[in-house]
Protein backbone atom coordinates (compact mmCIF):
# COMPACT_ATOMS: atom_id res chain seq x y z
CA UNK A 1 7.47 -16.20 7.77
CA UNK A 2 4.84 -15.78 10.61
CA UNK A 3 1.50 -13.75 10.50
CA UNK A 4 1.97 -10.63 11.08
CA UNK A 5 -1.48 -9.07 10.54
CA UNK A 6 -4.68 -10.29 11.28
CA UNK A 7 -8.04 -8.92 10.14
CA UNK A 8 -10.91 -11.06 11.79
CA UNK A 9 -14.44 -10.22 11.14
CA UNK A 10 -14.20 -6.92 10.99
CA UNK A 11 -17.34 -4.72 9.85
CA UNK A 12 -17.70 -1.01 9.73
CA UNK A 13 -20.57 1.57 9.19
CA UNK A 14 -20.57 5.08 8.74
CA UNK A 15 -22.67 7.49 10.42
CA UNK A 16 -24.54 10.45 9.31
CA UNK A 17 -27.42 13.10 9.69
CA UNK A 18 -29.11 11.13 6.80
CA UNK A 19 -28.34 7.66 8.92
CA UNK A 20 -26.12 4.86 8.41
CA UNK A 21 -24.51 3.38 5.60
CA UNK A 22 -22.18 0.27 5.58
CA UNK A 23 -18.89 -0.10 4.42
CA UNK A 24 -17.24 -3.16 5.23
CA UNK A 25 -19.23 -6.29 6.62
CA UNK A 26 -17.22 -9.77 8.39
CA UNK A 27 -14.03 -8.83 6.48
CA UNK A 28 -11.53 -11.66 7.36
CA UNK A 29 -8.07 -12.29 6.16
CA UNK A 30 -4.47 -12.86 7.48
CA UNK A 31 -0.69 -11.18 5.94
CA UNK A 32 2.63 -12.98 6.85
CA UNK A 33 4.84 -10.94 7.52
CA UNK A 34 6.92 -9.98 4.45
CA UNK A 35 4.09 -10.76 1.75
CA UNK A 36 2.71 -7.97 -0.11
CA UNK A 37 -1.37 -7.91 -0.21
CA UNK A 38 -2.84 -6.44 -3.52
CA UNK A 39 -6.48 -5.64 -2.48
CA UNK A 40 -9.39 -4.91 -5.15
CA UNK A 41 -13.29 -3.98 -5.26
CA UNK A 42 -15.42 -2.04 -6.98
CA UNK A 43 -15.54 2.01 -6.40
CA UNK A 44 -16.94 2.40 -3.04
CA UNK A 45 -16.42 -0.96 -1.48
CA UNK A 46 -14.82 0.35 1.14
CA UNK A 47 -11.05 -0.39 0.67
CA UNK A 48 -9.80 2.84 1.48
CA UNK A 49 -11.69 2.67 4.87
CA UNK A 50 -10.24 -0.84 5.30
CA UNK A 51 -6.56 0.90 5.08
CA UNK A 52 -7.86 3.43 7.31
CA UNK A 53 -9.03 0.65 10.49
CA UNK A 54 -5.51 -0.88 10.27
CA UNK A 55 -3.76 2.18 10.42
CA UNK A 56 -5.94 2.88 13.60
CA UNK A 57 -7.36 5.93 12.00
CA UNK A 58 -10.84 4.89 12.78
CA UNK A 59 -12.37 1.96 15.06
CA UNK A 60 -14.21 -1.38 13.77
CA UNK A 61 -18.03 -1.24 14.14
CA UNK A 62 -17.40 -5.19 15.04
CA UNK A 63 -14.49 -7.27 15.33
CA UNK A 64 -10.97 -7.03 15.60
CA UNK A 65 -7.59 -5.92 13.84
CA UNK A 66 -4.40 -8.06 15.34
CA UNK A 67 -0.59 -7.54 14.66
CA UNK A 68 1.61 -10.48 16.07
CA UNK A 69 -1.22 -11.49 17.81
CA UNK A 70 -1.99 -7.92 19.73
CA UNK A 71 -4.47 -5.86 19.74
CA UNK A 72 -3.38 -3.37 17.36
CA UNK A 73 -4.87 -0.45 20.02
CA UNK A 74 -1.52 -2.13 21.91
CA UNK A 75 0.81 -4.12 19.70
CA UNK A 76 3.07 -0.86 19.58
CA UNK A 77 3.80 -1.49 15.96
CA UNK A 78 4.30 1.43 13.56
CA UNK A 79 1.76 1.22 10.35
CA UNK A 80 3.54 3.64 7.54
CA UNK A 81 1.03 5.43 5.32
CA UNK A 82 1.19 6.48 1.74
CA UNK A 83 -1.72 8.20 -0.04
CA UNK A 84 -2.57 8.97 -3.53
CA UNK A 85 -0.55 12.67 -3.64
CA UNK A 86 3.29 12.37 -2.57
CA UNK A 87 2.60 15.67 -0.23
CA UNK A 88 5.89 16.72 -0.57
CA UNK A 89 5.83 20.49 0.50
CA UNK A 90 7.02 22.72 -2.79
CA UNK A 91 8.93 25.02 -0.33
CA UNK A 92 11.07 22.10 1.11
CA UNK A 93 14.22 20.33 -1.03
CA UNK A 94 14.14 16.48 -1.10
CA UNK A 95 16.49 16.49 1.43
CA UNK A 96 14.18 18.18 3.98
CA UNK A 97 11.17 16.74 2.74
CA UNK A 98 12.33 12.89 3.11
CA UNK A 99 13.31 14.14 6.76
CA UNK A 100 10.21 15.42 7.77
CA UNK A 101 8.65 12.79 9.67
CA UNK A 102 11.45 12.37 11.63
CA UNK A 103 12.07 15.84 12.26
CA UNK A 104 7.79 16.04 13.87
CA UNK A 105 9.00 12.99 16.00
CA UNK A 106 12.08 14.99 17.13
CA UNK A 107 14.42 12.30 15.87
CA UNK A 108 16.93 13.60 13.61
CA UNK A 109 20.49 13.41 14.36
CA UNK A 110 23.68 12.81 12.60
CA UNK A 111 22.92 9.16 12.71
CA UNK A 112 19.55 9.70 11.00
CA UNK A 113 21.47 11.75 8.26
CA UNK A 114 23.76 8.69 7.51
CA UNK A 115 20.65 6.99 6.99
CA UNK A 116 18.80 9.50 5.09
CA UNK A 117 21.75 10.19 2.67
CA UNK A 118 22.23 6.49 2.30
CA UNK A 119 18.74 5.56 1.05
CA UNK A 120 18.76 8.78 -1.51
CA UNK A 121 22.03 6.93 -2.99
CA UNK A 122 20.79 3.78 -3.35
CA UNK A 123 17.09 4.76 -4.70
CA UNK A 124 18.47 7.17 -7.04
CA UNK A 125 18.18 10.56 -5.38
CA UNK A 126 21.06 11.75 -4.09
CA UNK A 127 22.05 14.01 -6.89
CA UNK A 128 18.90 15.85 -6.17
CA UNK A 129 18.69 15.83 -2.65
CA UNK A 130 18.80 20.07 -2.91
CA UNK A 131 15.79 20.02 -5.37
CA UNK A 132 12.76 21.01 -4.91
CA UNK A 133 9.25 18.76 -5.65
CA UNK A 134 8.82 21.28 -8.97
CA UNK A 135 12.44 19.85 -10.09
CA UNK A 136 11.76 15.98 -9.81
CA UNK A 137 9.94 13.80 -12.19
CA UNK A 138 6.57 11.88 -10.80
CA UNK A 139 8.43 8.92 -9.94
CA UNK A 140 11.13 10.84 -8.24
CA UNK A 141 8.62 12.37 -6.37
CA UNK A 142 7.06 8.77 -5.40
CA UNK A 143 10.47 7.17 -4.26
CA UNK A 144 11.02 10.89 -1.99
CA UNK A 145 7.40 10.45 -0.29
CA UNK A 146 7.91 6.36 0.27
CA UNK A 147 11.70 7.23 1.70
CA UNK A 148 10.12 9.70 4.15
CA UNK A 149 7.56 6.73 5.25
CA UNK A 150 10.50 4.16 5.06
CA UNK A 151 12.83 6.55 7.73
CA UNK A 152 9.70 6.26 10.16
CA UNK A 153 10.74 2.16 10.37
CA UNK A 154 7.34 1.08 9.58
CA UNK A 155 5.96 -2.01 10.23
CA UNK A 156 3.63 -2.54 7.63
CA UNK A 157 3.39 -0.40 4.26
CA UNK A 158 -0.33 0.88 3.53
CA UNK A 159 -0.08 2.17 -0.13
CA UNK A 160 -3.63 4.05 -0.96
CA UNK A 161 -3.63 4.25 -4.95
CA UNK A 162 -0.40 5.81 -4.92
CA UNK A 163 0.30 5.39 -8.56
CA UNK A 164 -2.60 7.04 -9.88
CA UNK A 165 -1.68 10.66 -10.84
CA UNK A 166 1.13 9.11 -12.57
CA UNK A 167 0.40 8.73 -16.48
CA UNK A 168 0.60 5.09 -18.06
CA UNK A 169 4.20 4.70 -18.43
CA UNK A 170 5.53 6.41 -15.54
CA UNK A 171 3.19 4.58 -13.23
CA UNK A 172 5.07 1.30 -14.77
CA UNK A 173 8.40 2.62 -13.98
CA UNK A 174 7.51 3.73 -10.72
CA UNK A 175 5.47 0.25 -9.85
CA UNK A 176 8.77 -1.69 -10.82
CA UNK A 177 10.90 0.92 -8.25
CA UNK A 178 8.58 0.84 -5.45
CA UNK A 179 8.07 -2.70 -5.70
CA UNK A 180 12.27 -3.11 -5.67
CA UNK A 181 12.50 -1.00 -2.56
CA UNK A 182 9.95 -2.63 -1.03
CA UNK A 183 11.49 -5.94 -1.38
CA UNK A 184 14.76 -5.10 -0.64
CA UNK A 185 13.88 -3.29 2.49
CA UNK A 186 11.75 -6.78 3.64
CA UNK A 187 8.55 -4.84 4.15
CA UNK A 188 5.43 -6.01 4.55
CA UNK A 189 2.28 -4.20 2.10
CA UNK A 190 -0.72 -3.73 1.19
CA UNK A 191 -1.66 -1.79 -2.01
CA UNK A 192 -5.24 -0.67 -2.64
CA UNK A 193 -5.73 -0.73 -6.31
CA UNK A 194 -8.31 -0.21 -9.19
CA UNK A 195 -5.61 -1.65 -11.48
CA UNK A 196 -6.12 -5.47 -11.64
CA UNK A 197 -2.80 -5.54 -14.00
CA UNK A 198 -1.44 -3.46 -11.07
CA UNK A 199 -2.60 -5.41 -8.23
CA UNK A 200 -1.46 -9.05 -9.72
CA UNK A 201 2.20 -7.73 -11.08
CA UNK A 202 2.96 -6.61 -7.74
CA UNK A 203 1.16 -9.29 -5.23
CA UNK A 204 1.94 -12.46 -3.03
CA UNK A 205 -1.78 -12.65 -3.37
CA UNK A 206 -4.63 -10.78 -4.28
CA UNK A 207 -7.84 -10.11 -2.32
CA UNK A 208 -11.23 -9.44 -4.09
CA UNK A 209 -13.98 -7.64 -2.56
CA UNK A 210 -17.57 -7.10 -3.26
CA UNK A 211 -19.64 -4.36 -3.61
CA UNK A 212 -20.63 -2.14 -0.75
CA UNK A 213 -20.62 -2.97 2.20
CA UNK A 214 -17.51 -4.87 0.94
CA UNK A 215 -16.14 -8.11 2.00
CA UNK A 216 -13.73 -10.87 1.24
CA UNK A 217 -15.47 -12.94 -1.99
CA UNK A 218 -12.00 -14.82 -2.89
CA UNK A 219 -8.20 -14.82 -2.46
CA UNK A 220 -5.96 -15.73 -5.24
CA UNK A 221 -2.43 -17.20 -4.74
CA UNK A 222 -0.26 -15.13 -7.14
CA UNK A 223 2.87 -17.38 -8.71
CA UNK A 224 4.92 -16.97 -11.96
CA UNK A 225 7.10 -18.84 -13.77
CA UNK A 226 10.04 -16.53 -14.54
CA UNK A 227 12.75 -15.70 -12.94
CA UNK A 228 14.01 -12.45 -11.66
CA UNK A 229 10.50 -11.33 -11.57
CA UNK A 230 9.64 -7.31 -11.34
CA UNK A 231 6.06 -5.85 -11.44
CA UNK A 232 6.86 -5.36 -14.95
CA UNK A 233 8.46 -8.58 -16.34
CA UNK A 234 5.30 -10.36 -14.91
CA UNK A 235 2.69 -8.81 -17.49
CA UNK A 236 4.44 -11.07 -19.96
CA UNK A 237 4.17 -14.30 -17.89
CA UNK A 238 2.20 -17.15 -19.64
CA UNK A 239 0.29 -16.88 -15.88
CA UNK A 240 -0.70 -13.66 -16.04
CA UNK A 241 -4.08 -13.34 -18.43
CA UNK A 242 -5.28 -16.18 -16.65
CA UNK A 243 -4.91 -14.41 -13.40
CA UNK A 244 -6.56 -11.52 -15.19
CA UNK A 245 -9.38 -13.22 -15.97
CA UNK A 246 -10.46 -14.69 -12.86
CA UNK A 247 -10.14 -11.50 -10.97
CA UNK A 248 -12.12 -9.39 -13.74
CA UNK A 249 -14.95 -12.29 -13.74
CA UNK A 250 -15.26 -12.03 -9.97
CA UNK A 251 -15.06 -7.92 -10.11
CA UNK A 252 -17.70 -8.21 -12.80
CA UNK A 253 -19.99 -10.42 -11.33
CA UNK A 254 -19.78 -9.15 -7.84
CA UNK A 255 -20.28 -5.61 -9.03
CA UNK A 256 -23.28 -6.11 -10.92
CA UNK A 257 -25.09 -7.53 -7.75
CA UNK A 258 -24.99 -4.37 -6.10
């Protein structure tokens, strides 16, 4: 399993009428391809803008942003997006909505189809592939919006929050299904989080920021001791309080310097 991205110092400011205000500052850290990066901070520390320099959406102030050693202005590599709303659009079926991206790209075709139909079946969505978004549940919803960023053959997965208009139990049902799909399909992600629970029952590792202008204040290793392990099943590992715990004492401290 080789590095597939690389973040190295990178720091970013915003600009505005009223001047500047930083967001990130010498933000360094690596993801193998395959591992799936749980990133936390405290509101405002600039991990949504972090999500938004690897997906190209804006440029570094300083540094650099690498995938398989590229420049990511040239590695050619696709970064798939999902946000906090699904976006499905209420006047398309799942069906049409899942296909939208490639349908922009001018990509669908009969072989596309195959494919389409084939991941409904297997995530559970076949049966309403004629529904519309009003007709599916929240987490039906979820799997339809990370199927339509799954047909685009990204990359790397950037998941923005995308649990959190989901209430309590949903959001653990639809942690353990995105989680599956994303390990089956051998993707590499990275989930932005305010959910420490969240962030450790799903993560390889889990990185910690500070207050803004965030950056990197540890990186914790994330290993359990059970088999078969799902988002879920790991809340009840002996491992997981004390994993709690030293992420809420560095949130906590960190925070409070700001």
């Amino acid at each position: 399993m080789g590095e597939l991205l690389k973040i190295d110092h990178i720091s970013y400011t915003y600009h505005s009428l009223e001047g500047e205000t930083p967001a990130l500052l010498d933000v360094s850290f690596n993801v193998m391809d395959g591992e799936f990066i749980s990133i936390v901070g405290p509101s405002g520390c600039g991990k949504s803008t972090l999500l938004s320099l690897i997906a190209g959406l804006i440029t570094p102030s300083s540094g650099f942003i690498y995938i398989n050693g590229r420049d990511i202005k040239s590695s050619g590599k696709n970064i798939g997006y999902m946000l906090q709303k699904d976006h499905l659009l209420d006047w398309r079926n799942t069906l049409k909505n899942v296909s939208l991206g490639l349908e922009i790209q001018h990509k669908l075709d009969d072989q596309s189809f195959l494919q389409i139909n084939e991941l409904l079946n297997t995530y559970g969505l076949i049966t309403f592939k004629n529904s519309y978004p009003s007709e599916l549940s929240g987490g039906m919803r979820q799997r339809a919006a990370l199927i339509r960023t799954l047909l685009l053959e990204p990359d790397i997965l950037l998941l923005d929050e995308p649990f959190s208009a989901l209430d309590y139990q949903t959001r653990l049902e639809v942690a353990d299904d995105i989680w599956g799909i994303i390990r089956k399909e051998k993707k590499t992600a990275i989930l932005i989080t305010h959910d420490i629970s969240e962030a450790i029952s799903m993560a390889d590792r889990v990185i910690v920021l500070s207050s803004r202008p965030g950056t990197v204040v540890n990186v914790f290793d994330i290993n359990f001791s059970i088999e078969h392990r799902t988002p879920f099943a790991t809340r009840n590992a002996p491992e997981f309080r004390e994993y709690f715990n030293q992420i809420w004492k560095e949130l906590d401290h960190h925070g409070q310097e700001s």
